[in-house]
Structure formats: structure tokens, C-alpha cells
C-alpha atoms as a PDB file:
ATOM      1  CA  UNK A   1       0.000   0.000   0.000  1.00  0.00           C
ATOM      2  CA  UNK A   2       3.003   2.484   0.851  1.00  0.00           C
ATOM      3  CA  UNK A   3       4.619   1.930  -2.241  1.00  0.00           C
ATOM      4  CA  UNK A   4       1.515   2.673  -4.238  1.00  0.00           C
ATOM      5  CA  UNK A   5       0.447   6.021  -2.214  1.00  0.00           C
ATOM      6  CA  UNK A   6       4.737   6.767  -3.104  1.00  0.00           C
ATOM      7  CA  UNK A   7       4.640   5.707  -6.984  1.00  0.00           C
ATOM      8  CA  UNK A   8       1.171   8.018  -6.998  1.00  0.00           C
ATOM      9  CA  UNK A   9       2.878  10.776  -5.405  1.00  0.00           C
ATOM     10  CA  UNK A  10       5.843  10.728  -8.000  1.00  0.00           C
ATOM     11  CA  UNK A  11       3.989  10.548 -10.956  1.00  0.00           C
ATOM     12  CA  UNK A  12       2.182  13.411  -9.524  1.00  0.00           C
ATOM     13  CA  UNK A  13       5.081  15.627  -9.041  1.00  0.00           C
ATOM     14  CA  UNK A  14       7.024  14.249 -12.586  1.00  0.00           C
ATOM     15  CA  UNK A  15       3.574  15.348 -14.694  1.00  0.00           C
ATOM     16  CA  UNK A  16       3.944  18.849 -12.320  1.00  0.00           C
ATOM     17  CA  UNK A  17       7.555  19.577 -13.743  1.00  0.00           C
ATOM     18  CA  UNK A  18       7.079  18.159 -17.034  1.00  0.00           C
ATOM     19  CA  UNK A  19       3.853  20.521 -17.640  1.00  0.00           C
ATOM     20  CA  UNK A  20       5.455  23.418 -16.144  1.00  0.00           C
ATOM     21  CA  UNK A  21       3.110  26.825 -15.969  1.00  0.00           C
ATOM     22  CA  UNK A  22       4.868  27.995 -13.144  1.00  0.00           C
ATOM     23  CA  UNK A  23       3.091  31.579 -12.112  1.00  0.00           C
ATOM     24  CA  UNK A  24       5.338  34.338 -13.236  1.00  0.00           C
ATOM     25  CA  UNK A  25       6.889  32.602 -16.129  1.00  0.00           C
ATOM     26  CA  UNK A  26       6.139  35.377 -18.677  1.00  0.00           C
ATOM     27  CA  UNK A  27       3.211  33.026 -20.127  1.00  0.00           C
ATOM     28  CA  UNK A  28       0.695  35.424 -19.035  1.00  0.00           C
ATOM     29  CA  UNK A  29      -0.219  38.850 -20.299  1.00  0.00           C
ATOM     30  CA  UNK A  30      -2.504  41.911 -19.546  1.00  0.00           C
ATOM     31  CA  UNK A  31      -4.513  41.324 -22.349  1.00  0.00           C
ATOM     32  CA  UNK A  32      -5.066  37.504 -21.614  1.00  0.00           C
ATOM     33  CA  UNK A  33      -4.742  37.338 -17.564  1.00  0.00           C
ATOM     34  CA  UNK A  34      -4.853  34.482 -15.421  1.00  0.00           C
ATOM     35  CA  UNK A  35      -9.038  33.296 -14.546  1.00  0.00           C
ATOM     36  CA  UNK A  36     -10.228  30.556 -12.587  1.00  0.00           C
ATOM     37  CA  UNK A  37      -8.565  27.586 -13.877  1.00  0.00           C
ATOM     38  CA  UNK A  38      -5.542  29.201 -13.931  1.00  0.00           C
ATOM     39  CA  UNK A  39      -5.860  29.613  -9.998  1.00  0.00           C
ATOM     40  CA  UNK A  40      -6.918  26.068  -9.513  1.00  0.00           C
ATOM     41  CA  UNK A  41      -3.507  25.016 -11.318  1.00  0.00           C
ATOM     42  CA  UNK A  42      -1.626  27.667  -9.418  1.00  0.00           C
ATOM     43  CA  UNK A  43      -3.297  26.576  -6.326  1.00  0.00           C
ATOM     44  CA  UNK A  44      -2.445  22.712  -6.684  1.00  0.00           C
ATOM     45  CA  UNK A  45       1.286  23.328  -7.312  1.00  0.00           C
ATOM     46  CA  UNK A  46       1.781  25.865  -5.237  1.00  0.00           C
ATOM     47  CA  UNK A  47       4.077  23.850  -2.613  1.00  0.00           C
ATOM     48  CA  UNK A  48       6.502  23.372  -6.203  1.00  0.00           C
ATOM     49  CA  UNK A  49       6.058  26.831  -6.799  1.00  0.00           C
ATOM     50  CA  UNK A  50       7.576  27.560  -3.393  1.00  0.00           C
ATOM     51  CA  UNK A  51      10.526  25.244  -3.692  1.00  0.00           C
ATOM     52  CA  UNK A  52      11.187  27.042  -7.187  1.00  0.00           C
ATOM     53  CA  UNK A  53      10.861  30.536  -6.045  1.00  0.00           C
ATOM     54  CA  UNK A  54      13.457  30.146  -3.642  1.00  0.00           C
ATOM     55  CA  UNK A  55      16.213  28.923  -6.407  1.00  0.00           C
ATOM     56  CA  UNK A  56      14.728  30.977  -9.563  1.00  0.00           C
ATOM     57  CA  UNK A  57      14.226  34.492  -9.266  1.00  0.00           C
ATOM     58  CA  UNK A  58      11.161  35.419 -12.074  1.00  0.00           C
ATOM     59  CA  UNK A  59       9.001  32.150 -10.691  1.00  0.00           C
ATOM     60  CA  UNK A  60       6.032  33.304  -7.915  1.00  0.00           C
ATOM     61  CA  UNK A  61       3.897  31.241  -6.053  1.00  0.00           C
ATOM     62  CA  UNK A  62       1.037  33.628  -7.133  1.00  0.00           C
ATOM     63  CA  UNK A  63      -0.189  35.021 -10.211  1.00  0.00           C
ATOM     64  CA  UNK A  64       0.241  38.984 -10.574  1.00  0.00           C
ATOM     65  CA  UNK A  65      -1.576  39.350 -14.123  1.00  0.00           C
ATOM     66  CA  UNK A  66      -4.747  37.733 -13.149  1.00  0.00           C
ATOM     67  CA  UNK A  67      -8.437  38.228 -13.205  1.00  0.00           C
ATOM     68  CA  UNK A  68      -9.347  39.240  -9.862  1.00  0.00           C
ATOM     69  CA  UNK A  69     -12.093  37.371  -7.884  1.00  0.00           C
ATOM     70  CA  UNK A  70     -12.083  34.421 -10.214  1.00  0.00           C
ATOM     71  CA  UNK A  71      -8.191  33.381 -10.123  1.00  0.00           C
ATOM     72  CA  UNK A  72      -8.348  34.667  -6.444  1.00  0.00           C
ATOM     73  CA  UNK A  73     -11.323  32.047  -6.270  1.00  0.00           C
ATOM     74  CA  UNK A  74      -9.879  29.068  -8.084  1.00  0.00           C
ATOM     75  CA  UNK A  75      -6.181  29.452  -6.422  1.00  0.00           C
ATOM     76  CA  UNK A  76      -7.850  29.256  -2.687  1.00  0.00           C
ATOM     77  CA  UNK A  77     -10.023  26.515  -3.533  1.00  0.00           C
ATOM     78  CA  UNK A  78      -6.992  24.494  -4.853  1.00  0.00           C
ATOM     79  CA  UNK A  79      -5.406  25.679  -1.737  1.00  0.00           C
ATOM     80  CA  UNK A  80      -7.408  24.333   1.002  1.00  0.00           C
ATOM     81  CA  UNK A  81      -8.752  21.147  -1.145  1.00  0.00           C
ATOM     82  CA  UNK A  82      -5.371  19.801  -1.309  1.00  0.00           C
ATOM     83  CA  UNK A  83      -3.740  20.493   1.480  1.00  0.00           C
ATOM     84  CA  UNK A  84      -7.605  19.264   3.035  1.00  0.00           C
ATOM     85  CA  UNK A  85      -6.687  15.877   1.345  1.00  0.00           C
ATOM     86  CA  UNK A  86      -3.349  15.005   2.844  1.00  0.00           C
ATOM     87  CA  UNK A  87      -5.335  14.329   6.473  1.00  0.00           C
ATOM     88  CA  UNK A  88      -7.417  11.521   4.439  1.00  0.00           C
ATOM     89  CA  UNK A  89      -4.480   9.509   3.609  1.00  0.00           C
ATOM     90  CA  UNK A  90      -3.275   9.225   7.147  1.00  0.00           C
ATOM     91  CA  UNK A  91      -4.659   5.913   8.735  1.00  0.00           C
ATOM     92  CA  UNK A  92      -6.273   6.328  12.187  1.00  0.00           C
ATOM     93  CA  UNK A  93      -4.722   4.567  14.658  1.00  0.00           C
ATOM     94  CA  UNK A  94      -6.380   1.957  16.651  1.00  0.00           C
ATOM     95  CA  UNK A  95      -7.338   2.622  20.094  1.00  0.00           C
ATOM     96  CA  UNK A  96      -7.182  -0.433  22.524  1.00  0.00           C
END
């Protein structure tokens, strides 16, 4: 079961750096700003996003050419629904 939950968790993070769309990559402009899917993305790699930032100057973990409301919207939701879903993979322990 461990090695499953690992394997899912590296394919996860390979498909993350292999996409790319980091936020403040250049791939966004004024006239076409970042909306609500474009938060949700932001939002679910995030964590990379911090990791990144830290080593690579022009990478952000947030958007600044974005919609408003809707990529505001999308990026929390991603937020809190994935970091929501790490406590559901933790087993309970038994009580005696």
C-alpha cells in the first residue's frame, strides 16, 4: 500500500515539472490574464512553486496578471482542497 500512495505521489510531481506553468513565467499577459482555472492550477502546485521561487528568481507562487475574484477564487479553492486531502491519507490509529 506504501509503495503505491509513493509511486502516486511521484507521478504526480514528474507530470507537475514536465507541464510546467509555473506563475510568473512570462506566459501570461494583460490582455489575456490568469481566470479561474488558472488559480486552480496555481493553487495545486503551489508547494513546487515555493521550492522554485526560492532557487529561480522570475518564478512566484502567485499570479500577478490575473483576473481578480475568479483566479483569487480558483487558487484558494486548490489551496485548502489539497492540502484538506493530505489528512485523508493518514490511517487512524487503533485505540485499545
Amino acid at each position: 500500500m506504501k509503495k503505491t500512495i509513493i509511486l502516486f505521489i511521484l507521478i504526480l510531481l514528474t507530470t507537475a515539472l514536465l507541464t510546467g506553468c509555473i506563475p510568473g513565467d512570462g506566459r501570461i499577459t494583460p490582455d489575456d490574464p490568469a481566470g479561474f482555472f488558472w488559480g486552480v492550477w496555481h493553487g495545486w502546485i503551489a508547494p513546487l512553486s515555493l521550492v522554485l521561487s526560492i532557487f529561480k528568481e522570475p518564478y512566484q507562487i502567485y499570479e500577478p496578471i490575473n483576473s481578480g475574484f475568479g483566479y483569487d477564487f480558483g487558487f484558494y479553492i486548490a489551496i485548502l482542497g489539497g492540502f484538506g486531502s493530505f489528512s485523508t491519507v493518514r490511517k487512524k490509529k487503533k485505540k485499545d
